[in-house]
PDB file of N, CA and C in Angstrom:
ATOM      1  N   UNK A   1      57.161 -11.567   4.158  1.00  0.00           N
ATOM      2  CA  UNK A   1      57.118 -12.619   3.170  1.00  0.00           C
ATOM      3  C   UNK A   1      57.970 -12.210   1.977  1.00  0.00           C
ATOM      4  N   UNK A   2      58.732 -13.399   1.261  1.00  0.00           N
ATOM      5  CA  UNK A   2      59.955 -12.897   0.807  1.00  0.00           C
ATOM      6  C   UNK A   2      59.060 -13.277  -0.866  1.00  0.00           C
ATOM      7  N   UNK A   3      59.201 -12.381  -1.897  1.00  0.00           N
ATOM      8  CA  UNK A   3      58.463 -12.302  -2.958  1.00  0.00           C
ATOM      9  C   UNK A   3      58.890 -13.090  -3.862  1.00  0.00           C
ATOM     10  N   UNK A   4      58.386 -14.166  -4.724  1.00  0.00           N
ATOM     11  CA  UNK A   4      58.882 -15.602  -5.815  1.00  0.00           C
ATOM     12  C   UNK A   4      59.654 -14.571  -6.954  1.00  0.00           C
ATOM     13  N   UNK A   5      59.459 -13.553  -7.185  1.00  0.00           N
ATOM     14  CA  UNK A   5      59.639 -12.981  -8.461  1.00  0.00           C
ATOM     15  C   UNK A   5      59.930 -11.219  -7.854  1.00  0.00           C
ATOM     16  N   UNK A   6      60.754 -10.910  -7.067  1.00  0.00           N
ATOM     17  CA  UNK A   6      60.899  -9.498  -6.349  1.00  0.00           C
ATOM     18  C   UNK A   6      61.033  -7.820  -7.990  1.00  0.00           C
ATOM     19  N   UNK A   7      61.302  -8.443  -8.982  1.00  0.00           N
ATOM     20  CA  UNK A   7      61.579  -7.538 -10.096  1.00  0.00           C
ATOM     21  C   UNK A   7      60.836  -7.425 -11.221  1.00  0.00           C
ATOM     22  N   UNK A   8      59.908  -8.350 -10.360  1.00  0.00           N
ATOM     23  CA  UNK A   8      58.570  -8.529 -11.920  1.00  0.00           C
ATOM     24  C   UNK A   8      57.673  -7.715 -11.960  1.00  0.00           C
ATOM     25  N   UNK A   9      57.362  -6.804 -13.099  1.00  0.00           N
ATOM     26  CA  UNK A   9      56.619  -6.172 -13.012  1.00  0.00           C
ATOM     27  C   UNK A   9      54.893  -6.805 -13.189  1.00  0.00           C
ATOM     28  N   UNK A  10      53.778  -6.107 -12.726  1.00  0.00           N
ATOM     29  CA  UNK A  10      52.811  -6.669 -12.874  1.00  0.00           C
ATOM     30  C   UNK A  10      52.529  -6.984 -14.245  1.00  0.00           C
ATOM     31  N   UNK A  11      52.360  -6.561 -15.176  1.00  0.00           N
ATOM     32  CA  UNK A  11      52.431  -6.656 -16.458  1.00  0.00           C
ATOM     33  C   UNK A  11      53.407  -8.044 -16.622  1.00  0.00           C
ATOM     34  N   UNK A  12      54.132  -8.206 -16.401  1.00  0.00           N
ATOM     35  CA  UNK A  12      55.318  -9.252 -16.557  1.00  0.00           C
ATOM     36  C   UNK A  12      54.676 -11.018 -15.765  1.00  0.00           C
ATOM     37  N   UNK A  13      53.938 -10.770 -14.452  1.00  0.00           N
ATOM     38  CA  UNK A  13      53.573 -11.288 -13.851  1.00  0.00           C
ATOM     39  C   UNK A  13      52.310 -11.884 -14.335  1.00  0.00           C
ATOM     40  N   UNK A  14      51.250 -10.810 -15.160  1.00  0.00           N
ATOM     41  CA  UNK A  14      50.468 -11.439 -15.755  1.00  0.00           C
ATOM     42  C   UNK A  14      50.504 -12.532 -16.934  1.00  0.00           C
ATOM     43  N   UNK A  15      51.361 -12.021 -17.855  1.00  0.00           N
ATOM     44  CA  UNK A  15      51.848 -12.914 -18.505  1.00  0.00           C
ATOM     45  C   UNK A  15      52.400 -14.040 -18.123  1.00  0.00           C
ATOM     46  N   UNK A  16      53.530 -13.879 -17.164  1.00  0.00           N
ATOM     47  CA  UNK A  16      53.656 -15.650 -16.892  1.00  0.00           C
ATOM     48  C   UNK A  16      52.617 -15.948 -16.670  1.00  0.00           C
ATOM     49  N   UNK A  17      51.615 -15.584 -15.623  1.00  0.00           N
ATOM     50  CA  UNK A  17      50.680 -16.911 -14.569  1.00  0.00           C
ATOM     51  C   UNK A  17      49.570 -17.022 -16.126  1.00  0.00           C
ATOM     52  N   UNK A  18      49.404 -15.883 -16.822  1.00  0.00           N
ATOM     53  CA  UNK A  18      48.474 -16.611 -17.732  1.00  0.00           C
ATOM     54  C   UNK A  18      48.917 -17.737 -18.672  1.00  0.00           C
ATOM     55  N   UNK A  19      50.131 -17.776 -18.978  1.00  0.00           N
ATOM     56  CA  UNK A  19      50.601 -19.106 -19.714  1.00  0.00           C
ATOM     57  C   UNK A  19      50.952 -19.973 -19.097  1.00  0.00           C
ATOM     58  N   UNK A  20      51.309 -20.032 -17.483  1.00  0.00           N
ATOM     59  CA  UNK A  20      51.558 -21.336 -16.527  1.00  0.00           C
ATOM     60  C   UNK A  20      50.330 -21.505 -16.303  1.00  0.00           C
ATOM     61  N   UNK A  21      49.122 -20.878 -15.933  1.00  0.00           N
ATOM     62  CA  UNK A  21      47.593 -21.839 -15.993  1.00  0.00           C
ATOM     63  C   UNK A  21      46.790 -21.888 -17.062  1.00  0.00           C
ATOM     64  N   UNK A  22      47.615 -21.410 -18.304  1.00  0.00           N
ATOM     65  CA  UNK A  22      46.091 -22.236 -19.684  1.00  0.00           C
ATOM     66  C   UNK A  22      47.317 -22.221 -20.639  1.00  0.00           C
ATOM     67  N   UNK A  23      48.209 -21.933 -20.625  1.00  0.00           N
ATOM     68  CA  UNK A  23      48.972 -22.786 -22.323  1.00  0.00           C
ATOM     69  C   UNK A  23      48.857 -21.106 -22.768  1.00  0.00           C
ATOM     70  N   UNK A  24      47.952 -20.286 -22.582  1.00  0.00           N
ATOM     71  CA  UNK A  24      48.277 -18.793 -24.115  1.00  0.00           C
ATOM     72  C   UNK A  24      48.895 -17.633 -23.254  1.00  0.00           C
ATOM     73  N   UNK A  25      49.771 -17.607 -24.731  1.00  0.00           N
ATOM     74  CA  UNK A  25      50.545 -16.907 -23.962  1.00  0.00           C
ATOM     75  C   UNK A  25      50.003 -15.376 -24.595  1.00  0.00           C
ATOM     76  N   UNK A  26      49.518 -14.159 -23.860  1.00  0.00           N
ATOM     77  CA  UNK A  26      49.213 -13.102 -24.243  1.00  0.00           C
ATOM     78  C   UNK A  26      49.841 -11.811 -24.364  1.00  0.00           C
ATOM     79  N   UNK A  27      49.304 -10.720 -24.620  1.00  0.00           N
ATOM     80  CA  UNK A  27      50.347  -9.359 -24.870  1.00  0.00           C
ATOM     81  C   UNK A  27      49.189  -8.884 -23.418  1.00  0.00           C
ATOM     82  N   UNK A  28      49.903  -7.320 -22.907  1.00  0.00           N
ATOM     83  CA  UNK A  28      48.636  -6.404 -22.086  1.00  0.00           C
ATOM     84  C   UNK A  28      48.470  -5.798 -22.473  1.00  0.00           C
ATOM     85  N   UNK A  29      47.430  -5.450 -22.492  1.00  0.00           N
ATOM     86  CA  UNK A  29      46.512  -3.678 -22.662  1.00  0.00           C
ATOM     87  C   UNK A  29      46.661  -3.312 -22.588  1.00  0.00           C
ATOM     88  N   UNK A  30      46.237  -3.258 -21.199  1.00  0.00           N
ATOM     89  CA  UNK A  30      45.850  -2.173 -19.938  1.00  0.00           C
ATOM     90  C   UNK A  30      45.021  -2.446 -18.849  1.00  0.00           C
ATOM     91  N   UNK A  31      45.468  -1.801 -17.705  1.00  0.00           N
ATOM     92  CA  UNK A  31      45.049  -2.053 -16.542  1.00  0.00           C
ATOM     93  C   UNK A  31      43.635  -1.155 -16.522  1.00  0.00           C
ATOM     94  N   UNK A  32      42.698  -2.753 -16.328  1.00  0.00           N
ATOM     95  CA  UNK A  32      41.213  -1.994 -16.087  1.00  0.00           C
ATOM     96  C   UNK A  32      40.233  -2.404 -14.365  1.00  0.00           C
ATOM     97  N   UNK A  33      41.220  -2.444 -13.413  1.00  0.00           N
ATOM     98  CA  UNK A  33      40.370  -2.599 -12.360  1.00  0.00           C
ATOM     99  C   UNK A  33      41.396  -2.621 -11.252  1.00  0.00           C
ATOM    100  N   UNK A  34      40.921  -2.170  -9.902  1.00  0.00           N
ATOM    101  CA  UNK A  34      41.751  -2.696  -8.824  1.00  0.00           C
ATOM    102  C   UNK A  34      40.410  -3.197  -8.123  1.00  0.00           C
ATOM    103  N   UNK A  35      40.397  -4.079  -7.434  1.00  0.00           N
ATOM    104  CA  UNK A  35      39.854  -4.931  -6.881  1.00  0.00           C
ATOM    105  C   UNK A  35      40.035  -5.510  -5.388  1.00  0.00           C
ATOM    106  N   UNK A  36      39.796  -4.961  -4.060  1.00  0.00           N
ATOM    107  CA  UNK A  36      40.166  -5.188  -2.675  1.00  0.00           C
ATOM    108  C   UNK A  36      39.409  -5.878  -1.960  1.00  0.00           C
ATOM    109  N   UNK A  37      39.722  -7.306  -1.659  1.00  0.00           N
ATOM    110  CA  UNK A  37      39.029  -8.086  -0.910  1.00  0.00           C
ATOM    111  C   UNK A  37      39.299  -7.997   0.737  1.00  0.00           C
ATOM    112  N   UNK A  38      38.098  -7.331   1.244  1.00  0.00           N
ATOM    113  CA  UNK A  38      38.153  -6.368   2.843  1.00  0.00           C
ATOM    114  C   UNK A  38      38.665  -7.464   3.821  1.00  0.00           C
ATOM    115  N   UNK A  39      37.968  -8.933   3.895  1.00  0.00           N
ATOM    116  CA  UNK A  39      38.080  -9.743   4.782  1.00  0.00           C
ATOM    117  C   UNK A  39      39.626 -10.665   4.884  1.00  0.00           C
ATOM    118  N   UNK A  40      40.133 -10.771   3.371  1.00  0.00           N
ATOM    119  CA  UNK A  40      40.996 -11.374   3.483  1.00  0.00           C
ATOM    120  C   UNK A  40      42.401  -9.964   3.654  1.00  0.00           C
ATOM    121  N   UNK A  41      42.246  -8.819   3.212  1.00  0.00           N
ATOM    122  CA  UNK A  41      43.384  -7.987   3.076  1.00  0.00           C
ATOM    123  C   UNK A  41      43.988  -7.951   1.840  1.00  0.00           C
ATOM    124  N   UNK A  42      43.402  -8.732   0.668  1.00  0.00           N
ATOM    125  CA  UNK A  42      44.222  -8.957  -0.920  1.00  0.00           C
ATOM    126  C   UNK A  42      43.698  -7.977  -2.079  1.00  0.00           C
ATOM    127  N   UNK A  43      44.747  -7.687  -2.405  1.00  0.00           N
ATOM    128  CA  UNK A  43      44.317  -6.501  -3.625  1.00  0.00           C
ATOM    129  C   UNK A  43      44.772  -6.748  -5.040  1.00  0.00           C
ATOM    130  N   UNK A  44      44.084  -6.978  -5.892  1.00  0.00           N
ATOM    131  CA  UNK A  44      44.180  -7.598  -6.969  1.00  0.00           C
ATOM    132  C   UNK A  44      43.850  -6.605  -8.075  1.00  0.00           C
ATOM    133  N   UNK A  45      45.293  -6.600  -9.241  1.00  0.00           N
ATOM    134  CA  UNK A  45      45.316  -5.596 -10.377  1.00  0.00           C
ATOM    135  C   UNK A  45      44.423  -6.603 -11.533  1.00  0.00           C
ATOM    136  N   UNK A  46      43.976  -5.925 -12.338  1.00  0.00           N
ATOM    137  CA  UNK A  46      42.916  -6.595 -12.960  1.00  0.00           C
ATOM    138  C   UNK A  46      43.769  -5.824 -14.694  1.00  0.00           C
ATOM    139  N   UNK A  47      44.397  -6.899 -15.938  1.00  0.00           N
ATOM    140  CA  UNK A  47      45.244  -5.988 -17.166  1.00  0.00           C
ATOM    141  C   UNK A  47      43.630  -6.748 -17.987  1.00  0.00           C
ATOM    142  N   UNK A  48      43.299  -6.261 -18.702  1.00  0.00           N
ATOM    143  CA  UNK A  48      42.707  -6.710 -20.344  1.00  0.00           C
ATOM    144  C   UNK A  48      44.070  -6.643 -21.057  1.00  0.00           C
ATOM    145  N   UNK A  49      43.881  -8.266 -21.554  1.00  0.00           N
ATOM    146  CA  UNK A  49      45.038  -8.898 -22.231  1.00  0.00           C
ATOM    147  C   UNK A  49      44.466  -9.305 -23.515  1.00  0.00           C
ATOM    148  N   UNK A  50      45.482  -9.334 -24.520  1.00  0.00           N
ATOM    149  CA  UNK A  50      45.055  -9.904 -26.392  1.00  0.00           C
ATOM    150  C   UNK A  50      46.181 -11.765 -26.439  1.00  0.00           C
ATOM    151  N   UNK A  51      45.049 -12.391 -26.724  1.00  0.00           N
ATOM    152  CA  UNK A  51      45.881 -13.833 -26.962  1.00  0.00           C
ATOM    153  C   UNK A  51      46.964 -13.683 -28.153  1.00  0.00           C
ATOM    154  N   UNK A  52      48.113 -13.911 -28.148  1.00  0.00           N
ATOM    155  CA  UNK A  52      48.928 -13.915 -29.066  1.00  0.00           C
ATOM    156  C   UNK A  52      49.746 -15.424 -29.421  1.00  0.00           C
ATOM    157  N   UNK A  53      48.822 -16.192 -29.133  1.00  0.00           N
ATOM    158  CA  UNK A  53      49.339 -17.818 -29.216  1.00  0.00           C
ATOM    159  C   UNK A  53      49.554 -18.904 -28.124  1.00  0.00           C
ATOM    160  N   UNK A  54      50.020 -19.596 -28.254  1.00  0.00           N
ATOM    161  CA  UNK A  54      50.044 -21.250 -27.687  1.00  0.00           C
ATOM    162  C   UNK A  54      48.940 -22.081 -27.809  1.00  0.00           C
ATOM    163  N   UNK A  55      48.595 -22.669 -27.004  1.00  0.00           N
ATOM    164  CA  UNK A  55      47.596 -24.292 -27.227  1.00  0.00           C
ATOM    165  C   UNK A  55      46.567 -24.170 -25.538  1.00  0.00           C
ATOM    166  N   UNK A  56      45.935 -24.247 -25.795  1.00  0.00           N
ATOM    167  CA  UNK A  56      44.344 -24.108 -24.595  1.00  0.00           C
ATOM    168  C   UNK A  56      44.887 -25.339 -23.825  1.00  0.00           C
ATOM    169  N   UNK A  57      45.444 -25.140 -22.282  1.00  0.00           N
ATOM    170  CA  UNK A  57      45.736 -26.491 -21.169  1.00  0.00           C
ATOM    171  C   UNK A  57      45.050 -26.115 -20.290  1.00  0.00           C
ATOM    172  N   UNK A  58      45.184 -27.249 -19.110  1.00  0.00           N
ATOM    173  CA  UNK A  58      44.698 -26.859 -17.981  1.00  0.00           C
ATOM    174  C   UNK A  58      45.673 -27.298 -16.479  1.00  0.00           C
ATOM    175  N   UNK A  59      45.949 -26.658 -15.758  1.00  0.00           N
ATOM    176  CA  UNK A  59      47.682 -26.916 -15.091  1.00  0.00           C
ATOM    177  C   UNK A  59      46.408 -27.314 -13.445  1.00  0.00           C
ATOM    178  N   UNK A  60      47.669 -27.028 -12.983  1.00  0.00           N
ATOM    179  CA  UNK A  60      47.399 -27.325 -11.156  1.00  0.00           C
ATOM    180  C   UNK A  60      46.613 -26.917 -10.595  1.00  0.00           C
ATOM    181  N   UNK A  61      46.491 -25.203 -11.372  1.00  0.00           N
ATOM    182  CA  UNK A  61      45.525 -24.186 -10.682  1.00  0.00           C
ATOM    183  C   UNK A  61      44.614 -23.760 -11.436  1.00  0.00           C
ATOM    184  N   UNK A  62      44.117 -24.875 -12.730  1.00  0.00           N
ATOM    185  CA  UNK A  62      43.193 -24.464 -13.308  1.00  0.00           C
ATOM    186  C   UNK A  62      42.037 -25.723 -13.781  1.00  0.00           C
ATOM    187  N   UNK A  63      40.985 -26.001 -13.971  1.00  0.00           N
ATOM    188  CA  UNK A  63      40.090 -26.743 -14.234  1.00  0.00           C
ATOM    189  C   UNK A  63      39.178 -27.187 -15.577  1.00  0.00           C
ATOM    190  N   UNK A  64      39.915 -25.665 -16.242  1.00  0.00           N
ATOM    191  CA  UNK A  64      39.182 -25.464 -17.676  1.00  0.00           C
ATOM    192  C   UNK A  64      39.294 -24.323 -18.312  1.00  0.00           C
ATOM    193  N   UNK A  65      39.953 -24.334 -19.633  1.00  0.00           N
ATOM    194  CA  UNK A  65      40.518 -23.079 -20.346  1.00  0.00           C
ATOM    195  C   UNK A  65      39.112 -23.090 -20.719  1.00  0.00           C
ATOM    196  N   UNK A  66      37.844 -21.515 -20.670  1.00  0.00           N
ATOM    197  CA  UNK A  66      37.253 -21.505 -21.576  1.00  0.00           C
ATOM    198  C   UNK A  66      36.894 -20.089 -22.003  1.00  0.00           C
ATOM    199  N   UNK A  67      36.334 -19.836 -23.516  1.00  0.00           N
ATOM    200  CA  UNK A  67      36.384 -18.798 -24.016  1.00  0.00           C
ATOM    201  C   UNK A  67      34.978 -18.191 -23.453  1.00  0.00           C
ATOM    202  N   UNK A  68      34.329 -17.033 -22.578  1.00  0.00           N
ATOM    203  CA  UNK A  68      33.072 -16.668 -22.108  1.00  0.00           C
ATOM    204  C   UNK A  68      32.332 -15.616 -22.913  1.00  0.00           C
ATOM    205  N   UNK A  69      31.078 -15.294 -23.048  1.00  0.00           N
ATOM    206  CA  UNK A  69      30.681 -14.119 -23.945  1.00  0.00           C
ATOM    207  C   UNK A  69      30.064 -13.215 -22.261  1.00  0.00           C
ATOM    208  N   UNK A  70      29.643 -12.507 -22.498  1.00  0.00           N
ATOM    209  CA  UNK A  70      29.307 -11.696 -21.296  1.00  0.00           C
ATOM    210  C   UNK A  70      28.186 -12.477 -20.477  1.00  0.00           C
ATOM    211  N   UNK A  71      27.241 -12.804 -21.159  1.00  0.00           N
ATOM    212  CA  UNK A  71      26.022 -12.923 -20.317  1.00  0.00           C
ATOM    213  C   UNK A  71      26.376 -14.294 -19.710  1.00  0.00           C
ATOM    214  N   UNK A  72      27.739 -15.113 -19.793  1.00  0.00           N
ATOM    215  CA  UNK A  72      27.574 -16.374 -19.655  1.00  0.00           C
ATOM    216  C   UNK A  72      28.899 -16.234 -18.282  1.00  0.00           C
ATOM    217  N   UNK A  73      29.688 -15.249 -18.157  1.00  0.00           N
ATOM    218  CA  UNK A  73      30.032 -14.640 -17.518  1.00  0.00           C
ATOM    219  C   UNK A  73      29.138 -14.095 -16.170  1.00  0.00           C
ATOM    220  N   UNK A  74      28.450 -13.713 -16.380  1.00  0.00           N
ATOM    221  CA  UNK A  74      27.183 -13.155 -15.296  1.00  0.00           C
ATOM    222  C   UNK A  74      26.480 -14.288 -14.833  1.00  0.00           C
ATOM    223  N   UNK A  75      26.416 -15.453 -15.527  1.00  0.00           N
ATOM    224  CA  UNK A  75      25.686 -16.717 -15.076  1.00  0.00           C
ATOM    225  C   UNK A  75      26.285 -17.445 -14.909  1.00  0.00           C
ATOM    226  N   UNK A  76      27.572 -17.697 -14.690  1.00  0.00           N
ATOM    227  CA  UNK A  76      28.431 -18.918 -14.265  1.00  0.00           C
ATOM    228  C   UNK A  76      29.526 -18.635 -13.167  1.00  0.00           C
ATOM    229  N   UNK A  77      29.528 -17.307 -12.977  1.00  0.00           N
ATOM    230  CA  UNK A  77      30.540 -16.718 -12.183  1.00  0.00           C
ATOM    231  C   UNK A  77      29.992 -15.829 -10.780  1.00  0.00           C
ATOM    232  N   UNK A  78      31.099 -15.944  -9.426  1.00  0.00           N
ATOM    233  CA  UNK A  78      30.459 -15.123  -8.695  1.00  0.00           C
ATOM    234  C   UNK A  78      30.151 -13.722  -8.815  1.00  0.00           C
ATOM    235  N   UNK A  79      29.731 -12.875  -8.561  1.00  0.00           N
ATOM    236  CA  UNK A  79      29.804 -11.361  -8.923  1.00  0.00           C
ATOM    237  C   UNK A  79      31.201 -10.611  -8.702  1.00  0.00           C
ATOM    238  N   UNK A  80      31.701 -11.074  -7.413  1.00  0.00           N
ATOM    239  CA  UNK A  80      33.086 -10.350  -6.952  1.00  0.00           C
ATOM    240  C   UNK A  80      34.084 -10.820  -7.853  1.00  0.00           C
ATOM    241  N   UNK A  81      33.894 -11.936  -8.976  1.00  0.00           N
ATOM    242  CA  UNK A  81      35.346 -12.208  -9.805  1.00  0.00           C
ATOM    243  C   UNK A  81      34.263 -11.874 -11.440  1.00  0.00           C
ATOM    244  N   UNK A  82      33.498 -11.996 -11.565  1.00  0.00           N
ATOM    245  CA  UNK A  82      32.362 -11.896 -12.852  1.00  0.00           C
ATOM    246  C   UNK A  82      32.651 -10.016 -13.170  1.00  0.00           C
ATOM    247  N   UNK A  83      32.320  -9.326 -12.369  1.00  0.00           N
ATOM    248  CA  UNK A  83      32.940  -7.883 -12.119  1.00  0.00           C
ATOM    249  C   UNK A  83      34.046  -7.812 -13.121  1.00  0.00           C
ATOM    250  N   UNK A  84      34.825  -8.130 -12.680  1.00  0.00           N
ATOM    251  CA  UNK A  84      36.606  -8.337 -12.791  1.00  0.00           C
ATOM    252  C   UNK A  84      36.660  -7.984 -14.419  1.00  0.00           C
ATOM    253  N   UNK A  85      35.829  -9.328 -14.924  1.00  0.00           N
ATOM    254  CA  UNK A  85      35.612  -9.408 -16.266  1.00  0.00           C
ATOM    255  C   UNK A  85      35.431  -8.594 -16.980  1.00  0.00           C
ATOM    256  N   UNK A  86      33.871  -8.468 -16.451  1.00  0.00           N
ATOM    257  CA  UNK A  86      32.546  -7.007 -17.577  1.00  0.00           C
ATOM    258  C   UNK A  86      33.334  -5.448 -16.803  1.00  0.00           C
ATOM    259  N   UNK A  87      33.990  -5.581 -15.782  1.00  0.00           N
ATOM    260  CA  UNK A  87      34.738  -4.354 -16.108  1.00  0.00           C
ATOM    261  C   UNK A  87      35.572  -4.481 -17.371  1.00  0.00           C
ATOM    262  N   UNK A  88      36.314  -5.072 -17.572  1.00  0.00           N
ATOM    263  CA  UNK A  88      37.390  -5.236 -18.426  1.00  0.00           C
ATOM    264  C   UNK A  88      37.112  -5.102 -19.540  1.00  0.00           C
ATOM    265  N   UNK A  89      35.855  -5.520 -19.775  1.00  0.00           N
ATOM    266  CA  UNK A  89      35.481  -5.524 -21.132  1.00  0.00           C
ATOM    267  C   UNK A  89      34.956  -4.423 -21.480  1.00  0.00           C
ATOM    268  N   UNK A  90      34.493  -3.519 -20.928  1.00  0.00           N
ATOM    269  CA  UNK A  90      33.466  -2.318 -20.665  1.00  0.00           C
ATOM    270  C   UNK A  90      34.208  -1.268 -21.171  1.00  0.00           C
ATOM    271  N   UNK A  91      35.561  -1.337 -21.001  1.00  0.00           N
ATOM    272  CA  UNK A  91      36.574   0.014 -21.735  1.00  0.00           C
ATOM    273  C   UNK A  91      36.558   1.352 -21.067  1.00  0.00           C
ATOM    274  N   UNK A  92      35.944   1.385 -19.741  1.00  0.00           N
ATOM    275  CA  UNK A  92      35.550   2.759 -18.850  1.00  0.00           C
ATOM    276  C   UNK A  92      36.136   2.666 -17.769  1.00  0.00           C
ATOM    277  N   UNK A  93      37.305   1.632 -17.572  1.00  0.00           N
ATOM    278  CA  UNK A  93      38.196   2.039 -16.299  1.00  0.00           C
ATOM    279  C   UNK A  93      39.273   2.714 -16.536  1.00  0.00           C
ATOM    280  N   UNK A  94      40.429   2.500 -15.331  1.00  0.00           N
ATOM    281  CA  UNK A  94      40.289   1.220 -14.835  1.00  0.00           C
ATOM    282  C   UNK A  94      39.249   1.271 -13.542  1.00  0.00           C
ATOM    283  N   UNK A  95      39.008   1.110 -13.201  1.00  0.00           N
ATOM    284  CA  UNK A  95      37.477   0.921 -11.864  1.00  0.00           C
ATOM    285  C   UNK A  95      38.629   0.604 -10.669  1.00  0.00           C
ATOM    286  N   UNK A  96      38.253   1.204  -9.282  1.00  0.00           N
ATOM    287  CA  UNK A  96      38.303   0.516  -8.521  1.00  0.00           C
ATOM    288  C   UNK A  96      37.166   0.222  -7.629  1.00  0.00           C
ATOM    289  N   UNK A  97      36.752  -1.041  -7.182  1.00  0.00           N
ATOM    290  CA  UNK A  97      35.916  -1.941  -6.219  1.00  0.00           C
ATOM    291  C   UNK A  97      36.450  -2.502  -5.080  1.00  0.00           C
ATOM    292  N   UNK A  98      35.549  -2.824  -3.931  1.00  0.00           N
ATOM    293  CA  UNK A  98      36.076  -3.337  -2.669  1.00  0.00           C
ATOM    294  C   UNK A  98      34.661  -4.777  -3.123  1.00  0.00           C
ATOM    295  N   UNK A  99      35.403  -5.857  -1.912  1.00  0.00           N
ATOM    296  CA  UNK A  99      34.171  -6.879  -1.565  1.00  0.00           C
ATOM    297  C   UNK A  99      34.433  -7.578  -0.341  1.00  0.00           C
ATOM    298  N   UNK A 100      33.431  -8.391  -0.353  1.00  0.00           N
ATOM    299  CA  UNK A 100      33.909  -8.999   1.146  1.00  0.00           C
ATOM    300  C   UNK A 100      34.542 -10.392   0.929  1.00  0.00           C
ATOM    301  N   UNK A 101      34.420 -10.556  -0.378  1.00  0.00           N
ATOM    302  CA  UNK A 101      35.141 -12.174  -0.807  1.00  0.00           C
ATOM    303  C   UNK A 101      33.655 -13.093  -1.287  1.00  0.00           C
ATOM    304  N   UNK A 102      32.474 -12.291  -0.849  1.00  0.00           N
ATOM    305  CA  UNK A 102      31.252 -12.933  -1.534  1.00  0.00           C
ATOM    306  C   UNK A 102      30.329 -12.019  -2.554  1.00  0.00           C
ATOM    307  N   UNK A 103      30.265 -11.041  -1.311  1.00  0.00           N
ATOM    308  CA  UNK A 103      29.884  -9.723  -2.059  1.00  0.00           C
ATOM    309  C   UNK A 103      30.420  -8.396  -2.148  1.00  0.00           C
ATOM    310  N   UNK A 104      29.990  -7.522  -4.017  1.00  0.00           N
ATOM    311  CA  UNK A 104      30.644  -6.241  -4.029  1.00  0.00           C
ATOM    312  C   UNK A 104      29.816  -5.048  -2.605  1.00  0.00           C
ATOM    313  N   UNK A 105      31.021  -4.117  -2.187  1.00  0.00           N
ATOM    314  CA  UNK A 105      30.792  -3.335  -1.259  1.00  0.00           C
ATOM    315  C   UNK A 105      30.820  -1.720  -2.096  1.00  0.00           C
ATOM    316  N   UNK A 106      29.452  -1.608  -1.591  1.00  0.00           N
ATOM    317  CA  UNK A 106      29.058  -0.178  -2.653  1.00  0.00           C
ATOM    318  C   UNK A 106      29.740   0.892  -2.430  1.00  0.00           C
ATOM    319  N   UNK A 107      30.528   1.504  -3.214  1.00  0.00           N
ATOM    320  CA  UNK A 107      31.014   2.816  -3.291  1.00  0.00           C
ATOM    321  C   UNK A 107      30.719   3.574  -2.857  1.00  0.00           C
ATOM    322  N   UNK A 108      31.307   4.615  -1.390  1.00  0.00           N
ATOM    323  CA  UNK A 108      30.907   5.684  -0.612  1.00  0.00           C
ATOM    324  C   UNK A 108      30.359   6.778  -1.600  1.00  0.00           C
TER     325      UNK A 108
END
């Protein structure tokens, strides 16, 4: 499979897709998670990003820009993408996790 963007770095990558699905455009951190979904084969870098401007949208691949506090995070989200988050926020990675696409798979 031939790659949309072959020279982009992840860092680079985050930034676009976060301003092509909500309007803000952000700076990165740092990378706080890797994340491997067993059933499908997809491995997903997880940056804690700082908003540095634009306007709150909602595009093709998104349903609703909204701002979450933790616990609302844990109650509105599945665990395998809710994770993603309260790692991020937690400041003790970057973590890596496996799942099956429903549920996290416990660390040997």
């Amino acid at each position: 499979m031939e790659e949309k963007w072959p020279h982009e770095t992840p860092e680079a990558g985050v930034v676009r897709e976060v301003l092509e699905e909500t309007g803000i455009h952000v700076e990165v951190d740092e990378l706080t998670g890797v994340y491997k979904n067993t059933t499908r084969g997809i491995v997903a870098l997880v940056f804690r990003c700082k908003p540095s401007g634009g306007t709150e949208r909602t595009s093709a691949e998104s349903v609703a820009v909204e701002w979450l506090t933790q616990e609302q995070i844990s109650e509105r989200m599945s665990e395998v993408y809710a994770i993603r988050l309260l790692d991020a926020l937690d400041g003790a990675g970057p973590h890596v996790r496996s799942h099956d696409g429903k549920h996290l798979i416990p660390a040997r």
